[in-house]
N, C-alpha and C. Protein backbone atom coordinates (compact mmCIF):
# COMPACT_ATOMS: atom_id res chain seq x y z
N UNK A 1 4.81 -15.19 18.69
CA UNK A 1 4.68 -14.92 17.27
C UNK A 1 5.77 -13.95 16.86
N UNK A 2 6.33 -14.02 15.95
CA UNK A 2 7.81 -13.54 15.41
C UNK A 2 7.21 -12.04 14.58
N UNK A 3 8.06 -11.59 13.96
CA UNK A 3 7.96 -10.01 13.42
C UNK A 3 7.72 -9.63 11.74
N UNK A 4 8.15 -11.08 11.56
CA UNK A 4 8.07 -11.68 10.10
C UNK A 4 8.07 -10.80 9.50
N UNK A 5 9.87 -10.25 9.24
CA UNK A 5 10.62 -9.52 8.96
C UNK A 5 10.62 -10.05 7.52
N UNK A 6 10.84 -10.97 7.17
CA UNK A 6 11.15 -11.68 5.79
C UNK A 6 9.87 -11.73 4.82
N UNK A 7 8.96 -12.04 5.65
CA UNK A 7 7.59 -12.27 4.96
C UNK A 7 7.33 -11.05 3.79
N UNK A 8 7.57 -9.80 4.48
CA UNK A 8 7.20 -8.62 3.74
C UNK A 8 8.27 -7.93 3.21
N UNK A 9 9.49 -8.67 2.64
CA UNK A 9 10.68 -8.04 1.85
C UNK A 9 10.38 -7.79 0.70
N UNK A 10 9.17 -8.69 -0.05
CA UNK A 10 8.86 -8.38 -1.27
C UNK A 10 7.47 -6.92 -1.21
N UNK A 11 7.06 -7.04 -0.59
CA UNK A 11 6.21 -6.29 -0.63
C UNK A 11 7.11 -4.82 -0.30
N UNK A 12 8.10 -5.00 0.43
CA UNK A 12 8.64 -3.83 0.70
C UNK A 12 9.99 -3.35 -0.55
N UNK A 13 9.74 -4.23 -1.08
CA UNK A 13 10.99 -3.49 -2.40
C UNK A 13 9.88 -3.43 -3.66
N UNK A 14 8.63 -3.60 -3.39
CA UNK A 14 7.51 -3.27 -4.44
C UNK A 14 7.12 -1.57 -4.06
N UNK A 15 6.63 -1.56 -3.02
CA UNK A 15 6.25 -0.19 -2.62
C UNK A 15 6.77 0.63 -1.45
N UNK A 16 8.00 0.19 -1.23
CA UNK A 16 8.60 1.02 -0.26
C UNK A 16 8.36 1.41 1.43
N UNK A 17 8.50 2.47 1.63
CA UNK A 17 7.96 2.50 3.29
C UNK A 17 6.64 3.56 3.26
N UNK A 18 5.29 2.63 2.57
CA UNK A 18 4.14 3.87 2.83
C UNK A 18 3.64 4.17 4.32
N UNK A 19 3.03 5.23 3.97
CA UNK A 19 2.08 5.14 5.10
C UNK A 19 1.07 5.16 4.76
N UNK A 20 -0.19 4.38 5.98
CA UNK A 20 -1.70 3.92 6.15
C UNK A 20 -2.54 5.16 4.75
N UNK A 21 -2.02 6.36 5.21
CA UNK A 21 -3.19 7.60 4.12
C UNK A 21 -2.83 6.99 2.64
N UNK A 22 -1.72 6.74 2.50
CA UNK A 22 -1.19 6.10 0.74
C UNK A 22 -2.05 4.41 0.62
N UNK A 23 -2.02 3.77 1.15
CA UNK A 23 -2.51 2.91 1.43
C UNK A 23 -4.03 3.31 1.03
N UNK A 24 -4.90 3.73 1.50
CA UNK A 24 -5.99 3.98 1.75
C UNK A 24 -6.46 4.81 0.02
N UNK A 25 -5.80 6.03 -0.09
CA UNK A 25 -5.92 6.83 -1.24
C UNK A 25 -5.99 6.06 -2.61
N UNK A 26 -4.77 5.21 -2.83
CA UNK A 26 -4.65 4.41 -3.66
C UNK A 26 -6.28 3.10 -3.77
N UNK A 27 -6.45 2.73 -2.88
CA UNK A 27 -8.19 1.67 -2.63
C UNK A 27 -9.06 2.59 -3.29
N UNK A 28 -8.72 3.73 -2.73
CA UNK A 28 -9.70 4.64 -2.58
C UNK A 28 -9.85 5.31 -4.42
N UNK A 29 -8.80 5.38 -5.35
CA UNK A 29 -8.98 5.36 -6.62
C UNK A 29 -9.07 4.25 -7.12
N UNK A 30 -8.97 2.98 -6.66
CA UNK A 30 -9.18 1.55 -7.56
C UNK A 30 -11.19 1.68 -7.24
N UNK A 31 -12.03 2.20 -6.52
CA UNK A 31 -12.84 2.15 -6.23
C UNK A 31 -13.70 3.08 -7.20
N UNK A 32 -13.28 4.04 -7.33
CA UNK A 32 -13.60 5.81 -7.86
C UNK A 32 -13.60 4.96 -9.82
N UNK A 33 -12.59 4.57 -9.57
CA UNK A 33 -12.12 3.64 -11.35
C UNK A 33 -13.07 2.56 -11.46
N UNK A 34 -13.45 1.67 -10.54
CA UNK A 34 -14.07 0.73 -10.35
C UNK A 34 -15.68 1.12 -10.83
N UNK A 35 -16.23 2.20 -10.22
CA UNK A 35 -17.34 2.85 -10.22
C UNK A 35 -17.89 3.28 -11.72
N UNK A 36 -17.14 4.24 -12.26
CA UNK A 36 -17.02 4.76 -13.69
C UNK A 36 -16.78 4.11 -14.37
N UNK A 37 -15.69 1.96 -14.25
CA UNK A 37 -16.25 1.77 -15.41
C UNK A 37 -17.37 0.88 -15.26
N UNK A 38 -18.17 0.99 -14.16
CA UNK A 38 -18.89 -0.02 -14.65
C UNK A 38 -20.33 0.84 -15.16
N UNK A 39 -20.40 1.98 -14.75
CA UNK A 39 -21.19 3.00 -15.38
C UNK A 39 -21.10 3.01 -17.02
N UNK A 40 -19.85 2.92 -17.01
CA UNK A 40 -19.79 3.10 -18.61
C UNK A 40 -20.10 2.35 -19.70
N UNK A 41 -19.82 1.06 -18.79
CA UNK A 41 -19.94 0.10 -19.97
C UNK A 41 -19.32 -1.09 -19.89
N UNK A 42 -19.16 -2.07 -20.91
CA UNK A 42 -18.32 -3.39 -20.75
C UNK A 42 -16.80 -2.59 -21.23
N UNK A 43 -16.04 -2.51 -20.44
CA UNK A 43 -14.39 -1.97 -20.98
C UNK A 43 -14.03 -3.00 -20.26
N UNK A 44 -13.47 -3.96 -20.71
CA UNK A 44 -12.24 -5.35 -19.98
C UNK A 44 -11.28 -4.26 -19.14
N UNK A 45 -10.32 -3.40 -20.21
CA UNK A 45 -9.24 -2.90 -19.58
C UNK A 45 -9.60 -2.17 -18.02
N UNK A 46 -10.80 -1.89 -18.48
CA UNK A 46 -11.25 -0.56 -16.65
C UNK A 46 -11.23 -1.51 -15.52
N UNK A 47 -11.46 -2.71 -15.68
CA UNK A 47 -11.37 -3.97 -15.00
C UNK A 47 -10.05 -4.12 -14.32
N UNK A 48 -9.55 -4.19 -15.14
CA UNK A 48 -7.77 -4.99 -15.50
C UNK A 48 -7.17 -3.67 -14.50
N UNK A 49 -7.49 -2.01 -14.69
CA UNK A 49 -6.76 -0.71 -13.95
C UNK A 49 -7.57 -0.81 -12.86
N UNK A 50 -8.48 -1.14 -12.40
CA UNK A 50 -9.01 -1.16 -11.39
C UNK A 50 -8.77 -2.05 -10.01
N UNK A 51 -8.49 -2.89 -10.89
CA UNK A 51 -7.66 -4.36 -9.95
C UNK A 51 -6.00 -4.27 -9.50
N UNK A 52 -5.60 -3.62 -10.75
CA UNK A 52 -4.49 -3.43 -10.39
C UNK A 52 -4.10 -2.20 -9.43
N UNK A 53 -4.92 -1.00 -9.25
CA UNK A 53 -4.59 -0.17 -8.30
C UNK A 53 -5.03 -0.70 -7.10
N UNK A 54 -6.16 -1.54 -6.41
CA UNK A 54 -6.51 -2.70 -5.71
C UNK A 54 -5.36 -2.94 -5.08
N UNK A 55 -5.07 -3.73 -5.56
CA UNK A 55 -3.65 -4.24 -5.49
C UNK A 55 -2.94 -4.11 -5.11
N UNK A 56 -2.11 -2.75 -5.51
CA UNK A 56 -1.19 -1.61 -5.24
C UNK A 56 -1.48 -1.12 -3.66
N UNK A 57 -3.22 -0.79 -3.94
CA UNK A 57 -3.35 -0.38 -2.32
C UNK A 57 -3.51 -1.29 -1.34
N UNK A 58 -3.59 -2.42 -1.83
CA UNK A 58 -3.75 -3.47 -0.90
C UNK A 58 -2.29 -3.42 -0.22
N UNK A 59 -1.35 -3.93 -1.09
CA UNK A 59 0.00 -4.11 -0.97
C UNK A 59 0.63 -3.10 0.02
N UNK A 60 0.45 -1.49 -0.36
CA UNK A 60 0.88 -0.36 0.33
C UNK A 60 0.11 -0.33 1.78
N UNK A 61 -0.57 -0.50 1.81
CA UNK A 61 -1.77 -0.82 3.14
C UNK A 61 -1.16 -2.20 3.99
N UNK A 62 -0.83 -2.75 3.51
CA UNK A 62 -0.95 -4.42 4.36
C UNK A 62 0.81 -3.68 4.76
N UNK A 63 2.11 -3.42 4.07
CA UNK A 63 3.20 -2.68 4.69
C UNK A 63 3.10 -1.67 5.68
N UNK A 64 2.20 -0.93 5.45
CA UNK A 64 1.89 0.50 6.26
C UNK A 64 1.56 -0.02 7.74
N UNK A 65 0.54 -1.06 7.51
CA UNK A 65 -0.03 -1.46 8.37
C UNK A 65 1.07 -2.41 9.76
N UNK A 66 1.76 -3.30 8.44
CA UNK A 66 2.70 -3.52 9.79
C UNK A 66 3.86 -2.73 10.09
N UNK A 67 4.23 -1.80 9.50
CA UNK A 67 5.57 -0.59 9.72
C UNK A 67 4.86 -0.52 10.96
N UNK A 68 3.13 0.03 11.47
CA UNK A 68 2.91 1.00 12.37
C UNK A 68 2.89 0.05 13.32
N UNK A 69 2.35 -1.04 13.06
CA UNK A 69 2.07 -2.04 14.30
C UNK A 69 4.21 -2.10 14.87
N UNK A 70 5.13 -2.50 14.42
CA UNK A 70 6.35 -2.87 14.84
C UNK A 70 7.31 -1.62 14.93
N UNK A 71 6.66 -0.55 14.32
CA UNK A 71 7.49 0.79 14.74
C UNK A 71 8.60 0.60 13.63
N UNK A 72 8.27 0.66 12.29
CA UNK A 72 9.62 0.26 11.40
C UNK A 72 8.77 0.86 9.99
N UNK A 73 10.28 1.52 9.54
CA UNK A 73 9.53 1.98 8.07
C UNK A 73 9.13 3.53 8.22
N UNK A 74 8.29 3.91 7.75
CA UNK A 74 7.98 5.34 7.70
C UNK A 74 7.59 5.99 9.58
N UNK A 75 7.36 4.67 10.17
CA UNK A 75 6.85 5.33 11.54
C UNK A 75 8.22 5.16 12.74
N UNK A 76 9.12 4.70 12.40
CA UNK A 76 9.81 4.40 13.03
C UNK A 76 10.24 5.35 14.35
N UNK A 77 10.61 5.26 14.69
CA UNK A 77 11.27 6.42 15.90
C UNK A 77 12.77 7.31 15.30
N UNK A 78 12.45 8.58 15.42
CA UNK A 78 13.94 9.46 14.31
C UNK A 78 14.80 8.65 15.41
N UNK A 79 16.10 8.74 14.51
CA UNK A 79 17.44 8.59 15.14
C UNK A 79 17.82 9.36 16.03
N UNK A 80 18.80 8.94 17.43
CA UNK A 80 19.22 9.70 17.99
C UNK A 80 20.37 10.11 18.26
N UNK A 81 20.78 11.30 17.99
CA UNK A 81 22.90 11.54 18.21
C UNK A 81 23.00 11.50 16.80
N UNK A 82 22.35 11.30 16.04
CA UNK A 82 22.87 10.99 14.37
C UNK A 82 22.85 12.85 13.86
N UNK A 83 24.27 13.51 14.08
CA UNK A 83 24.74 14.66 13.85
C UNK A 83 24.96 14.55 12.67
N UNK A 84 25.53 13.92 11.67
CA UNK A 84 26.31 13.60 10.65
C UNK A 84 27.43 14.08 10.18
């Protein structure tokens, strides 16, 4: 099974090189949003921000997740000899 380097180019010029805690934090307010609006009431839009931070953390999470699994991205190994 390959590294499917390509697969996640879009996801990686959407949200960059997170890591797993950003990933998680971000769910973790689509949930907190999720909660309050449904306490509140019928609001379409609390729906619509709720899904979309979802999303976001899904996206940042599913990158994070394979940076750590392939050692690339925020977890990578520092450079070595790179004096500049």
């Amino acid at each position: 099974m390959g590294q499917g380097g390509t697969d996640s180019r879009w996801l990686r010029l959407a949200v960059g090189r997170p890591r797993v805690r950003s990933g998680v934090a971000w769910l973790a307010i689509a949930a907190a949003w999720l909660v309050v609006t449904i306490a509140d009431g019928t609001n379409p839009w609390g729906y619509l921000i709720a899904g979309l931070w979802a999303l976001t953390g899904t996206a940042m999470l599913t990158v994070a997740v394979r940076d750590l699994r392939y050692g690339r991205g925020a977890y990578a190994p520092p450079a070595v000899g790179d004096d500049g």
